[in-house]
Protein backbone atom coordinates (compact mmCIF):
# COMPACT_ATOMS: atom_id res chain seq x y z
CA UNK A 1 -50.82 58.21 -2.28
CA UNK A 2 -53.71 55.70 -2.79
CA UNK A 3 -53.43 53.15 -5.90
CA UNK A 4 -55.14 50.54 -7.46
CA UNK A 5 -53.78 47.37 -7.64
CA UNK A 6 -51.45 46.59 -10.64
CA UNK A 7 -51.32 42.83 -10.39
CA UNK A 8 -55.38 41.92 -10.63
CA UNK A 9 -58.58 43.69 -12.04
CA UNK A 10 -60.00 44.02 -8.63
CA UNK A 11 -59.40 47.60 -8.04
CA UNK A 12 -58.75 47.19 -4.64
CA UNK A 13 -56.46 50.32 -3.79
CA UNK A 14 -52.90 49.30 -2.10
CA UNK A 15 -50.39 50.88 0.38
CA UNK A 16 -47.23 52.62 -1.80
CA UNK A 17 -44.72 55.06 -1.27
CA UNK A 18 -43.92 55.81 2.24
CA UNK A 19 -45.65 52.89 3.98
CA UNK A 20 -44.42 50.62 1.52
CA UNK A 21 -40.91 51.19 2.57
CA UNK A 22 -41.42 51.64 5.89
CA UNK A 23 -42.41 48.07 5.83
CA UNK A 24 -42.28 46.03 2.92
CA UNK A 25 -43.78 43.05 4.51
CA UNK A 26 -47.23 45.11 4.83
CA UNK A 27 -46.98 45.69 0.36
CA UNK A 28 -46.46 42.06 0.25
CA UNK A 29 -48.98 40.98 2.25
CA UNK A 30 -51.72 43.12 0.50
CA UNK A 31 -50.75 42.78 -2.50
CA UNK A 32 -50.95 38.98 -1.70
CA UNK A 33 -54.95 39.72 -0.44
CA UNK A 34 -55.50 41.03 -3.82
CA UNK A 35 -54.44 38.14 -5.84
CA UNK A 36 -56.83 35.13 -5.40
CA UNK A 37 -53.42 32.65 -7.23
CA UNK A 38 -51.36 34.31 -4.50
CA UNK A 39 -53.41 33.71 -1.63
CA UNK A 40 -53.78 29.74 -3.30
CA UNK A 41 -50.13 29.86 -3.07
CA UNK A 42 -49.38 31.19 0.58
CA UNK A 43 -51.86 28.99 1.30
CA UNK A 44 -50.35 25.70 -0.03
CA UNK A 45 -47.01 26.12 1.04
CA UNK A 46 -46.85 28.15 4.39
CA UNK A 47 -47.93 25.45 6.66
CA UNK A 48 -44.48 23.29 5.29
CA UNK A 49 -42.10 26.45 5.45
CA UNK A 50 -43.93 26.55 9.06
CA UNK A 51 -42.88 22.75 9.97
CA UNK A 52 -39.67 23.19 8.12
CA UNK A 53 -38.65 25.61 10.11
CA UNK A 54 -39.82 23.84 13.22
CA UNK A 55 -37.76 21.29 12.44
CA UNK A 56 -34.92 22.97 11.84
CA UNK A 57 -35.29 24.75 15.66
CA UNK A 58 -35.99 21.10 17.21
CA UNK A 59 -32.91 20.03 15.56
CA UNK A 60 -30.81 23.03 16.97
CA UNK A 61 -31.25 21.60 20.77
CA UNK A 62 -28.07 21.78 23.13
CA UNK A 63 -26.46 19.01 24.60
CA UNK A 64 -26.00 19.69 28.03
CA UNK A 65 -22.09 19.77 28.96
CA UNK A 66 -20.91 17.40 31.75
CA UNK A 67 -20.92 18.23 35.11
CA UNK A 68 -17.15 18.62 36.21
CA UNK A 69 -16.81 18.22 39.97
CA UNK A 70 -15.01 21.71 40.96
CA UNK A 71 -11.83 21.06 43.50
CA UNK A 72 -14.04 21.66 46.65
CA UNK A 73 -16.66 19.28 46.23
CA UNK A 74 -14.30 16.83 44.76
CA UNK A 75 -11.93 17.43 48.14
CA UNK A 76 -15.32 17.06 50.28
CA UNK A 77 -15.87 13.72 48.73
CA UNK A 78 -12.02 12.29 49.47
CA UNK A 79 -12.63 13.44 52.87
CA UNK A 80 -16.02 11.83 53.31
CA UNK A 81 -14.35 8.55 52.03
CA UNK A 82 -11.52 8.79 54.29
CA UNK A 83 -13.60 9.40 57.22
CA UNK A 84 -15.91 6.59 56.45
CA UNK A 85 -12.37 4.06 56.54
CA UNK A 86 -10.93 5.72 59.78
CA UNK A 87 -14.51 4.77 61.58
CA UNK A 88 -14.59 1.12 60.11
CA UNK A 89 -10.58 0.95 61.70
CA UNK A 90 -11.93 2.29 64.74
CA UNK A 91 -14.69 -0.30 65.21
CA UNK A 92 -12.54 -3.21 64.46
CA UNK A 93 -9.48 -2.15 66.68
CA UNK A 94 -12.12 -1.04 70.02
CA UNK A 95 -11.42 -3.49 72.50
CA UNK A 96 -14.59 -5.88 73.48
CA UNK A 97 -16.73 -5.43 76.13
CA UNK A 98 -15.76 -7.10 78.67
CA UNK A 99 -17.78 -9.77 79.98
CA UNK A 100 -18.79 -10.97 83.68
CA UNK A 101 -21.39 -13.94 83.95
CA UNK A 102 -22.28 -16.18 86.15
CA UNK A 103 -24.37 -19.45 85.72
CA UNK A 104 -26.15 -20.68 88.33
CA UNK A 105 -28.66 -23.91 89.06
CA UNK A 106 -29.19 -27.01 90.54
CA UNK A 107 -26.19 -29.60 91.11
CA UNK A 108 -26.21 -31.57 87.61
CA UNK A 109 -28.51 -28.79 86.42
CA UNK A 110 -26.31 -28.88 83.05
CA UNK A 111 -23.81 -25.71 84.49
CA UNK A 112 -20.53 -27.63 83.18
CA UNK A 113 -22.05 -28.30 80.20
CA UNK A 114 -22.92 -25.31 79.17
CA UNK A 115 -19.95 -23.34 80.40
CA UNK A 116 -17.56 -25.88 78.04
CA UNK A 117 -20.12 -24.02 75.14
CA UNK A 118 -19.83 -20.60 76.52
CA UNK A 119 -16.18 -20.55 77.38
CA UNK A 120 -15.40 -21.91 72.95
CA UNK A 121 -17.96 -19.80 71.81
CA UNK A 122 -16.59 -16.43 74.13
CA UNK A 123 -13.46 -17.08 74.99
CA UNK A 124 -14.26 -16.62 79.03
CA UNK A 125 -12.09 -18.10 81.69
CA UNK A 126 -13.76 -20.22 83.53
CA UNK A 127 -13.88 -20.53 87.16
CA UNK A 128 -15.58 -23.09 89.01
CA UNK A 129 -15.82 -22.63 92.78
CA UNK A 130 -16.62 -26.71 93.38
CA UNK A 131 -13.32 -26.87 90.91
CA UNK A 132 -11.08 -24.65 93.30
CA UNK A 133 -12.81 -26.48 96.45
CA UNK A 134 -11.71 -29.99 94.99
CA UNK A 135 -8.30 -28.48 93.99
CA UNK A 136 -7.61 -27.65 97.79
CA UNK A 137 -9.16 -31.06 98.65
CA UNK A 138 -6.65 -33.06 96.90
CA UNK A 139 -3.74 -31.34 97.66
CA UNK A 140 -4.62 -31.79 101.60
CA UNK A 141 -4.43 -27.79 102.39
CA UNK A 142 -6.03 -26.53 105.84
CA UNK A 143 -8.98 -25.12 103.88
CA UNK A 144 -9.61 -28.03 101.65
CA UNK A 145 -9.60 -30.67 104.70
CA UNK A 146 -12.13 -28.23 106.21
CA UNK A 147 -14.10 -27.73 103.13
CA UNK A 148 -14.30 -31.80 103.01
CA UNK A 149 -15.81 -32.12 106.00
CA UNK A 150 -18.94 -29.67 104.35
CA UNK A 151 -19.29 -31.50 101.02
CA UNK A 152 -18.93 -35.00 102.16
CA UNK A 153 -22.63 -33.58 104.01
CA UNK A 154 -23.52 -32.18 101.09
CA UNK A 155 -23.60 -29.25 103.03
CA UNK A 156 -22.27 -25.46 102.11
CA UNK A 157 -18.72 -24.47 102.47
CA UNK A 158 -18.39 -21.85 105.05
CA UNK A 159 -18.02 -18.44 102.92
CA UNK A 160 -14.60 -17.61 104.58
CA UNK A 161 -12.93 -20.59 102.90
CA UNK A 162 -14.74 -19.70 99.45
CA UNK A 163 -14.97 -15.90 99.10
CA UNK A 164 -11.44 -15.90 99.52
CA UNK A 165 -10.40 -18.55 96.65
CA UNK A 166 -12.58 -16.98 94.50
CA UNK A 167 -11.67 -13.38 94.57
CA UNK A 168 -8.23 -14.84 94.37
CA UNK A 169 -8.69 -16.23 91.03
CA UNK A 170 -10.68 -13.24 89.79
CA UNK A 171 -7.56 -11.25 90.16
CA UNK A 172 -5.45 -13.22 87.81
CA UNK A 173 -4.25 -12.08 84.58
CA UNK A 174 -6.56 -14.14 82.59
CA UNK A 175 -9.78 -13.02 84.08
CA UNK A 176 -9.09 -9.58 82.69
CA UNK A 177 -10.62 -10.00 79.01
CA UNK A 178 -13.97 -11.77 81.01
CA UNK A 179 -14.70 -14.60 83.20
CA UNK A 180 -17.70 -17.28 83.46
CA UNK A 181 -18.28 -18.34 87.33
CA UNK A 182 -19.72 -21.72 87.68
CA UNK A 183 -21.79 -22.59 90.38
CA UNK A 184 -21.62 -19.66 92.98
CA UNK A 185 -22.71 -17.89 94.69
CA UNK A 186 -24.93 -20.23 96.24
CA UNK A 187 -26.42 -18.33 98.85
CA UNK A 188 -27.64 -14.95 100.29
CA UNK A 189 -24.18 -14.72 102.45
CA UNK A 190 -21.89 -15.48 99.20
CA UNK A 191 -23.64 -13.08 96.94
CA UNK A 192 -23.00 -10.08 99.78
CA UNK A 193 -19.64 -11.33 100.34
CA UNK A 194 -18.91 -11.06 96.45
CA UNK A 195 -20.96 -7.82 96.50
CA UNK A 196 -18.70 -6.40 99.02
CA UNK A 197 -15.36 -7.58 97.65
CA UNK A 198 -16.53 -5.39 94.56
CA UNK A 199 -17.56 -9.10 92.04
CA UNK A 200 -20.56 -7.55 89.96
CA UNK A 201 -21.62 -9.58 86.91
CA UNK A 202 -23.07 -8.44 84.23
CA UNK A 203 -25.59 -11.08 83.67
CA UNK A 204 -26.82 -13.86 85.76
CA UNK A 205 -27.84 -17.24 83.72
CA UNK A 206 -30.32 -19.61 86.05
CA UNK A 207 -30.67 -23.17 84.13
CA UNK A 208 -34.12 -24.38 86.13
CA UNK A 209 -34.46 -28.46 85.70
CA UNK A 210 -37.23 -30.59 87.61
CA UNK A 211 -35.73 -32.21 91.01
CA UNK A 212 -36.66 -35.68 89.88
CA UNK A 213 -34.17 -35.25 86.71
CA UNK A 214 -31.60 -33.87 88.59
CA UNK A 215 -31.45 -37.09 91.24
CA UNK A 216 -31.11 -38.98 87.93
CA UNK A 217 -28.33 -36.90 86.85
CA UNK A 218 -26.55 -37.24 90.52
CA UNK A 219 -26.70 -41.52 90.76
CA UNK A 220 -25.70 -42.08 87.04
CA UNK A 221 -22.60 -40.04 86.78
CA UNK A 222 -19.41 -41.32 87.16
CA UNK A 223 -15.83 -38.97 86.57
CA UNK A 224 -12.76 -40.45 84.39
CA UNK A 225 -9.66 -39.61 86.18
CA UNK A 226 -7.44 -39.74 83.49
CA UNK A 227 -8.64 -37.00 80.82
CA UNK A 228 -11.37 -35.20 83.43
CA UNK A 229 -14.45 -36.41 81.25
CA UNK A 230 -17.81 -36.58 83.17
CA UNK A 231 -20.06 -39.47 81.94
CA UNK A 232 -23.77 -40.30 82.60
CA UNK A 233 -24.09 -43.89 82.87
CA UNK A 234 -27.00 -43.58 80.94
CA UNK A 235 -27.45 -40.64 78.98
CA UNK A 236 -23.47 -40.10 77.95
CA UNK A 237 -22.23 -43.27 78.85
CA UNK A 238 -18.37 -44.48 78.50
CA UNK A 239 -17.01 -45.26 74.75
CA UNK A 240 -15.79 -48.68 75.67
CA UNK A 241 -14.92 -51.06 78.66
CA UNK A 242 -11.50 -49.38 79.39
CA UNK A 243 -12.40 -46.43 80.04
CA UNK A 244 -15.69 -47.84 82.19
CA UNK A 245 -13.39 -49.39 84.21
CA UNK A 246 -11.68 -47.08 85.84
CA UNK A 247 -14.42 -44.36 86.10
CA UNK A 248 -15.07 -43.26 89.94
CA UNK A 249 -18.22 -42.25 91.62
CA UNK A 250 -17.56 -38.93 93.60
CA UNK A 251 -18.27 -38.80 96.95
CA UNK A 252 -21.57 -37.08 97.23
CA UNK A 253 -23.00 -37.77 93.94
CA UNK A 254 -25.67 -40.82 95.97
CA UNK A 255 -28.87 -40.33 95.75
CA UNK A 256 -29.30 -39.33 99.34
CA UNK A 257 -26.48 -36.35 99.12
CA UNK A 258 -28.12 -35.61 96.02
CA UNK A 259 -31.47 -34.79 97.96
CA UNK A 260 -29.97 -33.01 100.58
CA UNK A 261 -28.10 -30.74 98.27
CA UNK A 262 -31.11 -29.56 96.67
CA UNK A 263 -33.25 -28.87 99.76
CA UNK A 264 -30.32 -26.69 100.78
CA UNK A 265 -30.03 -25.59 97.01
CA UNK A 266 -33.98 -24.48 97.19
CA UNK A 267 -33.62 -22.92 100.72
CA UNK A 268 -31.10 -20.05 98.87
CA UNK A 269 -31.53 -19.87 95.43
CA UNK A 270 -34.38 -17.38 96.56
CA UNK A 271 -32.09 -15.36 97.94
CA UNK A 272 -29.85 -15.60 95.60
CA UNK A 273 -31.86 -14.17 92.43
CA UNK A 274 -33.10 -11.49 95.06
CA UNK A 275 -29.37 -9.96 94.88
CA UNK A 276 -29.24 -10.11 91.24
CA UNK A 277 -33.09 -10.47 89.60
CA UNK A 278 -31.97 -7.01 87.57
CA UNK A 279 -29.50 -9.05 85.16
CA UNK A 280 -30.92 -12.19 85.72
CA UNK A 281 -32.46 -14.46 82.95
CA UNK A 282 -33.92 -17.81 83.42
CA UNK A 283 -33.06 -20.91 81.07
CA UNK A 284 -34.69 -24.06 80.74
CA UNK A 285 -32.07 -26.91 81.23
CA UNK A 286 -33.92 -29.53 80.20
CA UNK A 287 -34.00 -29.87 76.94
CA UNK A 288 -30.82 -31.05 74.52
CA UNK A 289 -27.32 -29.11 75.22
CA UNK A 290 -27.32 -27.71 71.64
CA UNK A 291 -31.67 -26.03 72.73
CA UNK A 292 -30.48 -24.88 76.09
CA UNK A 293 -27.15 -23.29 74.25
CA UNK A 294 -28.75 -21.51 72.17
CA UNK A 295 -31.09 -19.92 74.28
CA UNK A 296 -27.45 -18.92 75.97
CA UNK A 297 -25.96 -17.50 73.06
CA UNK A 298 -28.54 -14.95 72.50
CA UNK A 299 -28.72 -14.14 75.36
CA UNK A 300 -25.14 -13.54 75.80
CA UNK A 301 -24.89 -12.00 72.19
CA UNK A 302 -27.34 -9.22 73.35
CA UNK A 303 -25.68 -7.63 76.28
């Protein structure tokens, strides 16, 4: 059924009956259309029931719960941890690297020097092959009287009488955690005979110094007896008269033994490198100790 509306003089006909209970909202809504007050109304406050109600849904937000670790990842995460401490124990308990140098150069090229620095800094044993040649010299053995007769020359010591020393003191206890050899091998023959006893190094230090500045070296430097200091008359001289006094000259440290132990010195070190230019690095040795030692430490530091 069709009506007019009842609320206005429009005459506008309306929904009723069936459709109006169907849905009341469409009644309201043209009823509403009919009545120019009503339509002021819906007009005036809709937009705030709008934003009201807006509000009230931005208000109604969730707070996200808290992520609880479940027992797996939790577990994964001790394990991880306790993995990461087993591999820093590991590290600091591996045994080091062991070690094998040897420093070669000129005589007074710096070689005692620097192995003083190397053996603190390293904790190498050092062995000097002049030291074990002066050892048997003084205590008067067969080999040492026969070594003498070489190094008063300024000559080489047969390799039979050194190879032998040497590999000696390689085999000691000591030698086991590194070692720093000073000062051989000297020639072509001594590196084959170390080669062939089974002596590899790892790396093989060369100090290089000018001739001239090694013959100063030789003349000025004098040995003290007592405590096994070696002074320079001129660049490290003696601390007082006492111990200037009773300071001794070695034997072939003159400037003409001097000479002649470099020509031979040039005549092999050639050879020498040849044997071992894979690991071999090259170190200027005249400068300050502290410059040339720390060209030595890093080097040493990176093998």
């Amino acid at each position: 059924m069709i009506a007019t509306c009842s609320t206005s003089l429009c005459g506008r006909p309306t929904t009723r009956g069936k459709a109006a209970k169907k849905d009341g909202r469409v009644s309201v809504r043209a009823s509403a259309s009919c009545d120019p007050s009503a339509q002021r109304s819906a007009a005036k406050f809709a937009p705030r029931e709008i934003a009201q109600v807006s509000a009230k849904k931005a208000a109604v937000v969730e707070t996200p719960k808290p992520v609880v670790p479940t027992p797996v990842v939790a577990g994964a995460a001790v394990a991880a941890a306790a993995a990461a401490v087993v591999a820093i124990k590991s590290k600091k308990s591996a045994p080091k690297k062991q070690r094998r140098i040897v420093i070669a150069g000129a005589p007074a090229s710096g070689k005692g020097t620097q192995c003083e620095l190397i053996v603190k800094k390293f904790g190498l044993t050092h062995i000097s092959a002049g030291d074990l040649l002066r050892a048997a010299v003084a205590e008067g053995t067969p080999a040492g009287l026969k070594a003498k007769e070489y190094m008063d020359r300024g000559d080489l010591v047969p390799n039979e009488v050194v190879v032998t020393m040497v590999k000696d003191r390689l085999a000691q206890p000591d030698c086991t955690k590194g070692w720093l050899l000073d000062g051989y091998p000297r020639s072509e023959e001594q590196a084959e005979a170390l080669i062939e006893s089974g002596i590899q190094p790892d790396l093989f230090l060369l100090l290089d110094v000018p001739d001239e500045i090694l013959i100063d070296r030789v003349v000025g430097r004098r040995l003290d007896p007592v405590d096994g200091t070696i002074y320079h008359m001129t660049f490290f001289p003696p601390p007082n008269a006492e111990v200037a006094a009773r300071l001794t000259q070695r034997s072939d440290d003159t400037e003409e033994k001097a000479a002649n132990r470099l020509a031979v010195h040039h005549r092999n070190v050639d050879a020498v490198v040849g044997k071992y230019e894979k690991i071999m690095k090259t170190v200027d040795g005249n400068r300050a100790k502290t410059d040339v030692f720390a060209d030595i430490e890093r080097i040493i530091k990176a093998m």
